[in-house]
Protein backbone atom coordinates (compact mmCIF):
# COMPACT_ATOMS: atom_id res chain seq x y z
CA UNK A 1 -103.67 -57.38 -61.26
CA UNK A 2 -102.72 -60.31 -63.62
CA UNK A 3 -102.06 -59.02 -67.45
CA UNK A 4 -105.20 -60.72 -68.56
CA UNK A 5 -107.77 -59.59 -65.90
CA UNK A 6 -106.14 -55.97 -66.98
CA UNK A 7 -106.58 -56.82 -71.01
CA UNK A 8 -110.23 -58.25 -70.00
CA UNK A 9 -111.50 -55.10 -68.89
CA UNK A 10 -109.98 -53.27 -71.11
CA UNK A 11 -111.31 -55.27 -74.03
CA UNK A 12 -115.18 -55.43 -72.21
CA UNK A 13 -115.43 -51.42 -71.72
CA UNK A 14 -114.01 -51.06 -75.20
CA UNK A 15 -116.57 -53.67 -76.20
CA UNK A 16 -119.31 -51.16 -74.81
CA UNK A 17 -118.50 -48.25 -76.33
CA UNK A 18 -118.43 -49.44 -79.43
CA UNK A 19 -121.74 -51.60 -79.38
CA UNK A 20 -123.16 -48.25 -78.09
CA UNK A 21 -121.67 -46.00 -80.69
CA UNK A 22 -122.33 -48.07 -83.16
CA UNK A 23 -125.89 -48.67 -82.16
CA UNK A 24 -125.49 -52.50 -81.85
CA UNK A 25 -127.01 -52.38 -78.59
CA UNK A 26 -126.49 -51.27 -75.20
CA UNK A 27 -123.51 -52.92 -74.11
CA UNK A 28 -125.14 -55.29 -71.81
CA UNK A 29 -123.97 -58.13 -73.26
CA UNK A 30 -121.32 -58.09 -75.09
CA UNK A 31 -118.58 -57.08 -73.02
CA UNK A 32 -119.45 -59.84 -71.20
CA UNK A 33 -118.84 -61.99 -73.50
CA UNK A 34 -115.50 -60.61 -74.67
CA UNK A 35 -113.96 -60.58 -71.10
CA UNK A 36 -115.11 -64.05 -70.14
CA UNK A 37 -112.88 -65.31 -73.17
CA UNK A 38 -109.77 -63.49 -72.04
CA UNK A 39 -110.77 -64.10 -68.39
CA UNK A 40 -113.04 -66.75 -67.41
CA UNK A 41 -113.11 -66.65 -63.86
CA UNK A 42 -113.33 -62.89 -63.86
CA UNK A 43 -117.14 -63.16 -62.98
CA UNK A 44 -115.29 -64.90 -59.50
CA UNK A 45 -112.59 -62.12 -59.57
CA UNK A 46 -114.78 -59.27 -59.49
CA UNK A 47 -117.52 -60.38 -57.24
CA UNK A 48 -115.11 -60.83 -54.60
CA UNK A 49 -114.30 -57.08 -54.42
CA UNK A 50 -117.93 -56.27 -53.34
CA UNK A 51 -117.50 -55.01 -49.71
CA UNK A 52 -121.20 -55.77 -48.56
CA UNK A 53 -121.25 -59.11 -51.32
CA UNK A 54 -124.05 -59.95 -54.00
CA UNK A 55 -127.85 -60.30 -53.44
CA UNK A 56 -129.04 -63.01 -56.48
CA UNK A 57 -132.72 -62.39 -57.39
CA UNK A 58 -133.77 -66.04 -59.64
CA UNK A 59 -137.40 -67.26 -60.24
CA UNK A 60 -139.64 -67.58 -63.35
CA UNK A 61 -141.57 -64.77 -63.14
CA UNK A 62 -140.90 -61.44 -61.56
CA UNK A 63 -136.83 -61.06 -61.33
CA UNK A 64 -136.54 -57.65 -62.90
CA UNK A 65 -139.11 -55.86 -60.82
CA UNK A 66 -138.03 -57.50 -57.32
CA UNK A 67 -134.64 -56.99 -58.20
CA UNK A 68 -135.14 -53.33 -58.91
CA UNK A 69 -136.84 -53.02 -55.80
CA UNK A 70 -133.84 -54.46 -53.67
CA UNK A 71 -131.74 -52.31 -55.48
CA UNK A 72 -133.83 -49.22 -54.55
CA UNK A 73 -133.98 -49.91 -50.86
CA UNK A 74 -130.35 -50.81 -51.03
CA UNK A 75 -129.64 -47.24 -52.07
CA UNK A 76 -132.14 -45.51 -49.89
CA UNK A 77 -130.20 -47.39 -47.10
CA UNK A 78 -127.23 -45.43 -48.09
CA UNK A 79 -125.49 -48.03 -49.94
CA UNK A 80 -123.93 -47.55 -53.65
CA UNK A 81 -125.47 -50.71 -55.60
CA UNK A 82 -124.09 -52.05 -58.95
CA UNK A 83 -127.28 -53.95 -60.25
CA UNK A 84 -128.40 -55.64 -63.94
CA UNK A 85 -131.09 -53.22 -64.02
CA UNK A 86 -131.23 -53.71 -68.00
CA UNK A 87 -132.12 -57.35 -67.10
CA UNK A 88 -129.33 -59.69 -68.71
CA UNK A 89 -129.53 -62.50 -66.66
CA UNK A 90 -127.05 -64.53 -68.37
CA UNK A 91 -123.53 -65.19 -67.07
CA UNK A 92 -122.26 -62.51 -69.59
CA UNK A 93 -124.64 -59.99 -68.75
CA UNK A 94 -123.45 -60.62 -65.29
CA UNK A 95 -119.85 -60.28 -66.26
CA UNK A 96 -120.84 -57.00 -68.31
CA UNK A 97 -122.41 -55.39 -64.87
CA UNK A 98 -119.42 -55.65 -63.13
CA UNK A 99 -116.64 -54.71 -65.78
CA UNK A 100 -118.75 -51.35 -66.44
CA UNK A 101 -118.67 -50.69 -62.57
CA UNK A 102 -114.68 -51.26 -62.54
CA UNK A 103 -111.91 -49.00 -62.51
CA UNK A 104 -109.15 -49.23 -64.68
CA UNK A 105 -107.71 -51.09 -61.45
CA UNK A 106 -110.28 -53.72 -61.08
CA UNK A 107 -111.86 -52.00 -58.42
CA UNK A 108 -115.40 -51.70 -58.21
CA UNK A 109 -117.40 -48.53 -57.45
CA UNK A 110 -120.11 -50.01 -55.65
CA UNK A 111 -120.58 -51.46 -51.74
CA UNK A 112 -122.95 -54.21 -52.36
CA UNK A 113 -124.37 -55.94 -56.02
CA UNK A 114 -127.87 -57.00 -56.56
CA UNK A 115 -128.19 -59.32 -59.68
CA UNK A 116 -131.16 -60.53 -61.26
CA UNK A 117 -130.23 -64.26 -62.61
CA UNK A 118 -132.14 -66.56 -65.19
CA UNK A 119 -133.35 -69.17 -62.98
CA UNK A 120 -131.38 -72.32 -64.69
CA UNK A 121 -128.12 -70.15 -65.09
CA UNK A 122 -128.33 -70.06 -61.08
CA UNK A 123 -126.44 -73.05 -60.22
CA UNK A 124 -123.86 -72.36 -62.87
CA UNK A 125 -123.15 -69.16 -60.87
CA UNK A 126 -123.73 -69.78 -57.83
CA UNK A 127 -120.18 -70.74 -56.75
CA UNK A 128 -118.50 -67.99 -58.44
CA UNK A 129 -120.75 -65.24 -57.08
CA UNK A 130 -121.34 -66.66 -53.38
CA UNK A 131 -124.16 -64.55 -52.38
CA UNK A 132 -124.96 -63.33 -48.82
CA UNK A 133 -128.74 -63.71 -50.08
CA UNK A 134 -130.94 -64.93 -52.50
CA UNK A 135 -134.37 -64.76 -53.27
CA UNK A 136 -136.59 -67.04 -54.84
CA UNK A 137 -139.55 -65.94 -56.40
CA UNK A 138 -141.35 -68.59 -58.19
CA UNK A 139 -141.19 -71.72 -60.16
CA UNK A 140 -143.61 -71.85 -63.56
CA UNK A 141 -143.95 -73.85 -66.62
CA UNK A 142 -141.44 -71.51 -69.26
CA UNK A 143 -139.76 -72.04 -72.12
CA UNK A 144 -139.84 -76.06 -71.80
CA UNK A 145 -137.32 -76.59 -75.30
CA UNK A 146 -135.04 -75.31 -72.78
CA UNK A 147 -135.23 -75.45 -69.15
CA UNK A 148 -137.64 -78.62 -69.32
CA UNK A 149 -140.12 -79.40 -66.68
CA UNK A 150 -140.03 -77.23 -63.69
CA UNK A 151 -138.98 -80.06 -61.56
CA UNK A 152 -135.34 -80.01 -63.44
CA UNK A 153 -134.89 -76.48 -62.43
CA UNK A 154 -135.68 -77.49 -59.03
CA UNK A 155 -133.11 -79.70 -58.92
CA UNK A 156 -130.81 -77.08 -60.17
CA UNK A 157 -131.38 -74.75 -57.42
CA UNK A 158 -131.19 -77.76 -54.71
CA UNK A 159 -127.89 -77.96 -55.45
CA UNK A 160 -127.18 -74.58 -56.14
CA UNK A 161 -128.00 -73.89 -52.54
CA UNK A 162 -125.81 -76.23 -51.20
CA UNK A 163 -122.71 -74.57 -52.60
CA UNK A 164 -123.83 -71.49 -50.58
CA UNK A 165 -121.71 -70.25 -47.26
CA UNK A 166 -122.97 -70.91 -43.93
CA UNK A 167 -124.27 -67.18 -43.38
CA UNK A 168 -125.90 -66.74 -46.71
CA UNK A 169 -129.75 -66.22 -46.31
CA UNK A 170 -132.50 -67.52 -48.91
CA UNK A 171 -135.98 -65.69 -48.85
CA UNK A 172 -138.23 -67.71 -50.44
CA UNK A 173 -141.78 -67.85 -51.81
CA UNK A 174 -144.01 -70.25 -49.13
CA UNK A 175 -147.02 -69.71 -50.95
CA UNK A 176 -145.29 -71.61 -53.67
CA UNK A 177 -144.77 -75.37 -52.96
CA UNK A 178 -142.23 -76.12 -54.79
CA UNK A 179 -140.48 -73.43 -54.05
CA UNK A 180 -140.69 -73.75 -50.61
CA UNK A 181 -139.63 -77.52 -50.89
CA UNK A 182 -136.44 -76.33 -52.20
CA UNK A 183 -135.83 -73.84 -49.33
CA UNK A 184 -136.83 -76.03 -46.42
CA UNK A 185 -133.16 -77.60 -45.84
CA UNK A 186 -131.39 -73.91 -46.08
CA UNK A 187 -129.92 -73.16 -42.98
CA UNK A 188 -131.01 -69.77 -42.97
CA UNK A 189 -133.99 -68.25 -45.00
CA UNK A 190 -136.92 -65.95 -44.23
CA UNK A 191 -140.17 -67.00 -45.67
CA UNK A 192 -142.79 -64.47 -47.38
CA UNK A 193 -146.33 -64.90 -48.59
CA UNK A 194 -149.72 -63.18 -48.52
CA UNK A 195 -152.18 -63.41 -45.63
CA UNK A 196 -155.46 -61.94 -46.85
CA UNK A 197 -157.82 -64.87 -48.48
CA UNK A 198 -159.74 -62.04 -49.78
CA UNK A 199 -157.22 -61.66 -52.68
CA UNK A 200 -157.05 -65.28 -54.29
CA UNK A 201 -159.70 -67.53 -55.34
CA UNK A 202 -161.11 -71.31 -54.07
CA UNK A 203 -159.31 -73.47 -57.60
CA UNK A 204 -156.57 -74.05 -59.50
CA UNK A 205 -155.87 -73.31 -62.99
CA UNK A 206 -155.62 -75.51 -65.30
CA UNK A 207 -152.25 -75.01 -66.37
CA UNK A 208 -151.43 -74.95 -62.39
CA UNK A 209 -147.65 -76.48 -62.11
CA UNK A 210 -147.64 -78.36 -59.17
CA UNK A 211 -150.60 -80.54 -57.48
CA UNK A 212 -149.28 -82.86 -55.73
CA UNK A 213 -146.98 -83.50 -52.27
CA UNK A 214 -143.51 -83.78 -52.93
CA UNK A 215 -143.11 -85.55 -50.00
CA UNK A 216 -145.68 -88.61 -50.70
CA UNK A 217 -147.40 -87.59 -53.70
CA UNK A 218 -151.27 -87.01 -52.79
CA UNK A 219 -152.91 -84.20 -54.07
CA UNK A 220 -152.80 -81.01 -52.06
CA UNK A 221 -155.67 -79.32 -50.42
CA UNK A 222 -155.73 -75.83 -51.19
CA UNK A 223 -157.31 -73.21 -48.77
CA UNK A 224 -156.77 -70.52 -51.52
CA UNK A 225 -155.17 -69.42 -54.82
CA UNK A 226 -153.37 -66.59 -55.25
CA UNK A 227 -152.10 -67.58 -59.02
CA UNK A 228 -151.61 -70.85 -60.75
CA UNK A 229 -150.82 -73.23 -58.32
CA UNK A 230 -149.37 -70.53 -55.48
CA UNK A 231 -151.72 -70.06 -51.97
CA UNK A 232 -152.19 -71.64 -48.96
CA UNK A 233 -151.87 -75.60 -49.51
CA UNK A 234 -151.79 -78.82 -47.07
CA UNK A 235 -150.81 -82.41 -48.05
CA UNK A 236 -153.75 -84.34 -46.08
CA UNK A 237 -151.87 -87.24 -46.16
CA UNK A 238 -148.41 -86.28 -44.57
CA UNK A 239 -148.91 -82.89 -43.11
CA UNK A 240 -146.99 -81.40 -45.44
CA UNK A 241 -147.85 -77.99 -45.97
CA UNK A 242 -147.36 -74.01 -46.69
CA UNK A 243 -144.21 -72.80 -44.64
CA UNK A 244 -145.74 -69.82 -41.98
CA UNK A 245 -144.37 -66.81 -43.34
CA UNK A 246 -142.20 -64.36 -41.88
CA UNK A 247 -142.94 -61.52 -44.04
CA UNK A 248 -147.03 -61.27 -44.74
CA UNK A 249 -148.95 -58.99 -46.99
CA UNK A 250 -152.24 -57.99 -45.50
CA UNK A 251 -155.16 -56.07 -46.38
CA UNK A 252 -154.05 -56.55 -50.11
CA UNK A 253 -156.18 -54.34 -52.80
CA UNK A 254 -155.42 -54.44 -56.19
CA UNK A 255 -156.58 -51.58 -58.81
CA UNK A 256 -156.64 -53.70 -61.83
CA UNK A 257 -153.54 -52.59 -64.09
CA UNK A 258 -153.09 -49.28 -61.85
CA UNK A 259 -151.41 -50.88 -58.63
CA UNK A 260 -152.32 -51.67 -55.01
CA UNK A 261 -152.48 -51.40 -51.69
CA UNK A 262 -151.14 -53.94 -48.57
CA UNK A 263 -149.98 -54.10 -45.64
CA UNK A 264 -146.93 -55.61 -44.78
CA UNK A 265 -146.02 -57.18 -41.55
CA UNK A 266 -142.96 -58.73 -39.84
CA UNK A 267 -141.45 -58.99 -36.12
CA UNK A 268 -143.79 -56.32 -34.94
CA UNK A 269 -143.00 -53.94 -37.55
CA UNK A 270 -146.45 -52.95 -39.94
CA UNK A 271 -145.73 -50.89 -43.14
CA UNK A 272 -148.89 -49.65 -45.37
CA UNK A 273 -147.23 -49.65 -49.57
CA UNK A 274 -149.04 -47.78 -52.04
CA UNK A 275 -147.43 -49.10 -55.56
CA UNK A 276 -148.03 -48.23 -58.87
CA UNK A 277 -147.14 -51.87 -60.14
CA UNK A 278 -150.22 -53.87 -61.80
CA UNK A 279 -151.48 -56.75 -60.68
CA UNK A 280 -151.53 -59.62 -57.97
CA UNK A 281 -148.40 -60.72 -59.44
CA UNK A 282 -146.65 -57.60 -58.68
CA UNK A 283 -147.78 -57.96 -54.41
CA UNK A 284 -145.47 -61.39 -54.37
CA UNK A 285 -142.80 -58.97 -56.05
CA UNK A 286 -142.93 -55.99 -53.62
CA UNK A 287 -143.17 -59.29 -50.47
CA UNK A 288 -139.87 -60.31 -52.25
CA UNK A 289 -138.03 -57.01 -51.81
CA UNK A 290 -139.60 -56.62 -48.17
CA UNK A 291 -137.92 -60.26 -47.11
CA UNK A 292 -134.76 -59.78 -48.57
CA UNK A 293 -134.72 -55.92 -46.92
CA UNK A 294 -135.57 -57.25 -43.29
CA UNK A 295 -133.16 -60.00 -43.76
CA UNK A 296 -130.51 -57.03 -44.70
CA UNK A 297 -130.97 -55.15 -42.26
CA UNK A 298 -132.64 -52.58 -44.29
CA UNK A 299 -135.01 -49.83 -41.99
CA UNK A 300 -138.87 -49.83 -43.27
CA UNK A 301 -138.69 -46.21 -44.06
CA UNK A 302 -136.16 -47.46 -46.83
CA UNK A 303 -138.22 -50.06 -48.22
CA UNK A 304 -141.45 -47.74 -48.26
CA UNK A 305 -139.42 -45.24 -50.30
CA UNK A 306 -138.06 -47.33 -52.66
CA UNK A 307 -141.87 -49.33 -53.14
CA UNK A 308 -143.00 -45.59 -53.78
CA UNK A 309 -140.44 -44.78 -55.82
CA UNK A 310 -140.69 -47.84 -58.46
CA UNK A 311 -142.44 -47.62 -61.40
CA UNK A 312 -143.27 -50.15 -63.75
CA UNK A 313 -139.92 -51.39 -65.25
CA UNK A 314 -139.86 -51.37 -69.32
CA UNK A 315 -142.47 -53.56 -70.70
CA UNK A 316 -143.77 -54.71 -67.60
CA UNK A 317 -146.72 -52.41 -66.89
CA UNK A 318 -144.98 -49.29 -68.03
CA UNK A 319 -147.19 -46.65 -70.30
CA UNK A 320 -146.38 -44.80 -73.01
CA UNK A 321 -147.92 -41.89 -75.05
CA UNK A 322 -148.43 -42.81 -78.92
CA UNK A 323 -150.03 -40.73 -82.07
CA UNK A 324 -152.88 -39.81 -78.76
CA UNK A 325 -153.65 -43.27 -77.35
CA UNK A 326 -151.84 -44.80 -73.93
CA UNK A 327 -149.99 -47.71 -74.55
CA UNK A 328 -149.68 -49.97 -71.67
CA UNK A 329 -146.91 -52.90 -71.83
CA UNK A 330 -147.39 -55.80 -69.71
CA UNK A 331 -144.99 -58.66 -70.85
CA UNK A 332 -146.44 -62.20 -71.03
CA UNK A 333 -144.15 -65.21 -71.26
CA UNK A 334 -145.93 -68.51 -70.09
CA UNK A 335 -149.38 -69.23 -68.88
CA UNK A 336 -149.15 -68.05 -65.24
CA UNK A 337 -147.98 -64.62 -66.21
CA UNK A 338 -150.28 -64.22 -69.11
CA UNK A 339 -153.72 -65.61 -67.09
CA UNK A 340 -151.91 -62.91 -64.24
CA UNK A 341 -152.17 -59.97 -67.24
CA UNK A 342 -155.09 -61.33 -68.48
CA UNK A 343 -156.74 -61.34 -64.70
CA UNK A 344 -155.71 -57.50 -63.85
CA UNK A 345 -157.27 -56.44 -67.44
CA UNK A 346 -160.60 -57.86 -66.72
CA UNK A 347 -161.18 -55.09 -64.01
CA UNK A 348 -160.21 -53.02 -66.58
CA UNK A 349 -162.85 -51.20 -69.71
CA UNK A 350 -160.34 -52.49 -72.02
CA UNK A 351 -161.56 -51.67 -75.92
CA UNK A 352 -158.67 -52.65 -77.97
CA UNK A 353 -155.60 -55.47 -77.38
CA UNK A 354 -152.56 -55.86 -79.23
CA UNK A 355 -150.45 -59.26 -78.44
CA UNK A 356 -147.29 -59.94 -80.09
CA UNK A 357 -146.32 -64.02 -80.08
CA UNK A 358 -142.59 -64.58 -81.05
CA UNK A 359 -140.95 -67.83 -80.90
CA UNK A 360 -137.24 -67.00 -80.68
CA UNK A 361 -134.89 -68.35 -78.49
CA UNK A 362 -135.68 -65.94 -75.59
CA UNK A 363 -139.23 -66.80 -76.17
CA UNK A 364 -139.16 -70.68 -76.13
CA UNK A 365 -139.49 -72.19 -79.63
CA UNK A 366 -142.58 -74.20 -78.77
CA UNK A 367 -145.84 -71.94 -78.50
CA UNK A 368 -148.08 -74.55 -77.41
CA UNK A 369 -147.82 -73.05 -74.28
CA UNK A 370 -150.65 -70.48 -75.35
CA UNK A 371 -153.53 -73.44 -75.31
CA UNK A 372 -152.55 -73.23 -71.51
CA UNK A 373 -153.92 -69.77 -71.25
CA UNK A 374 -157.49 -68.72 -70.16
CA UNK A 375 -158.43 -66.81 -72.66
CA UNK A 376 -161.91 -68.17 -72.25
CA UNK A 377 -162.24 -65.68 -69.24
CA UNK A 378 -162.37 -62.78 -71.08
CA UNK A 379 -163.65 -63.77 -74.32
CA UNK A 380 -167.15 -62.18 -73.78
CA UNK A 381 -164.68 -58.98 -73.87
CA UNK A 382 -165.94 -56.51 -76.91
CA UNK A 383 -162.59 -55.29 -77.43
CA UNK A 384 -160.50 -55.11 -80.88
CA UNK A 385 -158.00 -57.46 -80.51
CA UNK A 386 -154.72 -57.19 -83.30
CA UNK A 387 -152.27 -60.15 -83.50
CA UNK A 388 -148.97 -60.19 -84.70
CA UNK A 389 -145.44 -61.49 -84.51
CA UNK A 390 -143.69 -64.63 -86.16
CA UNK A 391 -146.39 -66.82 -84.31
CA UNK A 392 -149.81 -64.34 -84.98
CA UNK A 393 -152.00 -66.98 -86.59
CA UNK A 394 -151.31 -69.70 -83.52
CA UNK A 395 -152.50 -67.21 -82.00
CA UNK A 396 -155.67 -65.93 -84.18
CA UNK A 397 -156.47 -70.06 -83.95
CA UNK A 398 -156.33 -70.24 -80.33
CA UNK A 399 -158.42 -66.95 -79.94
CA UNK A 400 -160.53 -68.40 -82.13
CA UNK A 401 -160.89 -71.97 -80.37
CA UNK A 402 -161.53 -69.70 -77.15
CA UNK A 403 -165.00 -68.03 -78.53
CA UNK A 404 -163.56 -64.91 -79.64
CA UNK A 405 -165.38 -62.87 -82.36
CA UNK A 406 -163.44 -63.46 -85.44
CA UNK A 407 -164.56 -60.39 -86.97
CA UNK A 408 -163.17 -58.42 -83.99
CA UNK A 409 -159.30 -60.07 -84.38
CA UNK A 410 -157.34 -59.10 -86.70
CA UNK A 411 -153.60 -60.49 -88.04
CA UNK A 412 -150.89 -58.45 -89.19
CA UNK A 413 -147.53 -60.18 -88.98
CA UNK A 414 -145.37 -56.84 -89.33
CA UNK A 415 -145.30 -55.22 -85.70
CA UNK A 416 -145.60 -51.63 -86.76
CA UNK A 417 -148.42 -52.21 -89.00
CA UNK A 418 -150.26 -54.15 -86.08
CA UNK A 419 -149.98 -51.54 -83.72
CA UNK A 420 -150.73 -48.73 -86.40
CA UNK A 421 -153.75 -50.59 -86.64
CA UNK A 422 -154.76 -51.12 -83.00
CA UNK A 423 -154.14 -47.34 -82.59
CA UNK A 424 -156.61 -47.06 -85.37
CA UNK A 425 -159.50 -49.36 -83.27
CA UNK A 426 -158.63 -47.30 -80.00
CA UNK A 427 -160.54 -44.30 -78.51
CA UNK A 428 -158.79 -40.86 -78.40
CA UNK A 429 -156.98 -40.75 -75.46
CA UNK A 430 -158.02 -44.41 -74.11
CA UNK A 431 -155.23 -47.32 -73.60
CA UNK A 432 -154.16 -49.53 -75.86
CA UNK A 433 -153.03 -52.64 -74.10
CA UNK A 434 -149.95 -54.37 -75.38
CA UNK A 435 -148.87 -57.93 -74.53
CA UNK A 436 -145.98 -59.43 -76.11
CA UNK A 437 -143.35 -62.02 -75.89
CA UNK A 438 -140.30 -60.94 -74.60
CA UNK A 439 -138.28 -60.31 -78.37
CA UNK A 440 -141.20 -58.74 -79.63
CA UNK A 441 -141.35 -56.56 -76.11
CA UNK A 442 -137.77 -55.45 -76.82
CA UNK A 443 -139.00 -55.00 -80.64
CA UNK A 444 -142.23 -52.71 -79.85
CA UNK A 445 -139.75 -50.97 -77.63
CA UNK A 446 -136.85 -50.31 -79.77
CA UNK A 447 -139.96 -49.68 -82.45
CA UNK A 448 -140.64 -46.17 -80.19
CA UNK A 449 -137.42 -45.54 -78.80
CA UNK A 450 -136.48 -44.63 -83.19
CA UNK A 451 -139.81 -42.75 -82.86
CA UNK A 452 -138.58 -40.38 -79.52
CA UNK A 453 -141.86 -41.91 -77.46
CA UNK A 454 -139.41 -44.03 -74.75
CA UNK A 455 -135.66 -44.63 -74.12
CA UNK A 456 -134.06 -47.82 -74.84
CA UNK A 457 -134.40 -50.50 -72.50
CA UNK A 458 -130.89 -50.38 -71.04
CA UNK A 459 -131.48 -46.90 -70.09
CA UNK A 460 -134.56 -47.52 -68.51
């Protein structure tokens, strides 16, 4: 092992156990970025000891929870897994993963690795982590000071593909046309997608992505909608239109913010998942993990385990016990995923909301984003609703401009004080429904891991 590979490792683990001990964080990070600057290609280095290679999870919505679920059937197949479960999807979270999971020797302790990566970090990655598979979940309007239109990201993964090997497999969403106009020149790829009509709806939103061919640019024809611009679609122009799936969900029921039930079929092979995961969203998730298992190699029994066996990951449908009331975080982060939440709570007897806007880096620094979502569906709702974060009155003006009852919101920029209040405006032993931004989910979080009511998020 070179001197600085050696002194790279060293420095990273050290790097952990100091962030830890000194409560700086969770040391997910930052020996990343420590043993990238002694070793730069050690992100290269280390994936390359990984007998069974890396599985790369990338998409807009939905990377922690399909990536969790690979993971799980992974390890019910018998493999050992080294996985981002804490969810930095940055190259020096990625670098972090793999120097924890190293000997002193540079060996790791793991067969196969199963990353979840931010989707425009992919193509910087790409090349050094050559994976077997990846899976593409979904392309949505996010965070637009930084990745831009969804068509640059596009792009990004076009290319990113191309510097793939021969063998390596893409599964890929073909309800999602963009998506699956990305996928259609990979030499090998498994498509998945959901079957039953019953589950979407006849229109678009109107903050749907994608409308038109990107073939010859007339409007698509869409049979259903599933979410935002994802369902069954046909260019009636060219004939371009939704890839037949390989891996179908069936017979999909969902229980509002509870979970659902499906049926999943491929080459014969029918498996009935009961999952605890809220919402529609959540189905294309658990389709995901089934298309990258088949294309594994992975049994069914394996997969139905690990479906069964995966709860809610932190702040994305996960509840929590506070001072008597249920607190149930669902993270929202750009229009799709937020009209998604905002879909699942409306089957829900939801009496008191508490939403948490942030505008930090991780959040995207423009919040325009939130004139995009339909609140107008639920505004009839005669629930409490407390705003807060750095961005709480855009917020209160947008619920406002929606038809909300202004005497029913109320603003409290300080997190803590919001939610003390929302506790205040929710029955004994009801649920409190809590939908921030991703900084202010990581704040609420490390808000009640101080108080003892859940763990932090890198030991989730």
């Amino acid at each position: 092992m070179p001197p600085r590979v050696w002194a790279a490792l060293t420095a990273g683990k050290l790097a952990a156990q100091l962030s830890r001990a000194f409560r700086i964080g969770g040391g997910t990070v930052v020996p990343g970025r420590v043993a990238r600057w002694l070793a730069p290609d050690l992100l290269r280095r280390l994936a390359r000891g990984l007998p069974h290679g890396a599985v790369v999870v990338t998409g807009t919505n939905g990377k922690t929870t399909t990536a969790r679920l690979v993971a799980s059937a992974l390890r019910a197949a018998g493999l050992r897994v080294v996985h981002n479960r804490a969810g930095a999807n940055l190259p020096a979270g990625l670098v972090s993963t793999l120097v924890l999971a190293a000997d002193g020797g540079g060996q790791l302790r793991a067969d196969v690795g199963v990353f979840e990566v931010d989707e425009a970090t992919f193509p910087r990655v790409a090349g050094e982590l050559k994976p077997r598979l990846v899976v593409l979940t979904n392309l949505f309007r996010d965070q637009l000071d930084r990745y831009a239109e969804v068509d640059r990201v596009a792009v990004g993964w076009r290319q990113a593909l191309q510097t793939l090997g021969g063998d390596a497999v893409v599964c890929f969403n073909a309800d999602d046309p963009q998506v699956a106009d990305v996928a259609r020149d990979a030499p090998r790829s498994v498509a998945f997608g959901i079957e039953d009509v019953e589950a979407g709806r006849e229109t678009l939103e109107d903050a749907a992505d994608v409308r038109y061919c990107y073939r010859c640019g007339v409007p698509y024809r869409y049979r259903v909608v599933f979410l935002s611009h994802v369902g069954h679609y046909t260019c009636p122009a060219c004939g371009t239109g939704r890839p037949r799936p390989a891996v179908r969900a069936e017979a999909v029921r969902v229980a509002g913010t509870s979970g659902f039930t499906a049926e999943l079929a491929w080459d014969g092979e029918r498996v009935a998942v009961l999952s605890e995961l809220p919402g529609l969203y959540n189905v294309y998730n658990v389709l995901a993990a089934a298309a990258a298992a088949h294309a594994l190699g992975i049994p069914p029994q394996a997969l139905l385990r690990a479906v069964q066996a995966t709860k809610p990951a932190f702040g994305r449908g996960e509840r929590l016990w506070w001072r008597g009331v249920l607190l149930q975080i669902l993270l929202v982060k750009n229009p799709a995923g937020f009209n998604e939440v905002l879909r699942a709570l409306r089957a829900e007897p939801v009496r008191s909301l508490w939403i948490a806007i942030h505008d930090r880096t991780a959040d995207g620094r423009d919040v325009s984003w939130l004139w995009d979502v339909d609140f107008e569906t639920v505004r009839e709702s005669k629930a409490w609703v407390t705003v807060t974060g750095l961005r709480a009155e855009d917020l209160a003006v947008r619920l406002k401009y929606a038809g909300w009852a202004e005497d029913r919101i109320a603003v409290h920029r300080d997190l803590l004080r919001a939610l003390e209040h929302a506790v205040a405006h929710t029955p004994a032993g009801g649920t409190l429904y809590c939908l921030p931004t991703y900084t202010a989910m990581l704040e609420l979080r490390a808000l009640l891991a101080r108080q003892g009511v859940a763990v932090a998020f890198w030991e989730d």
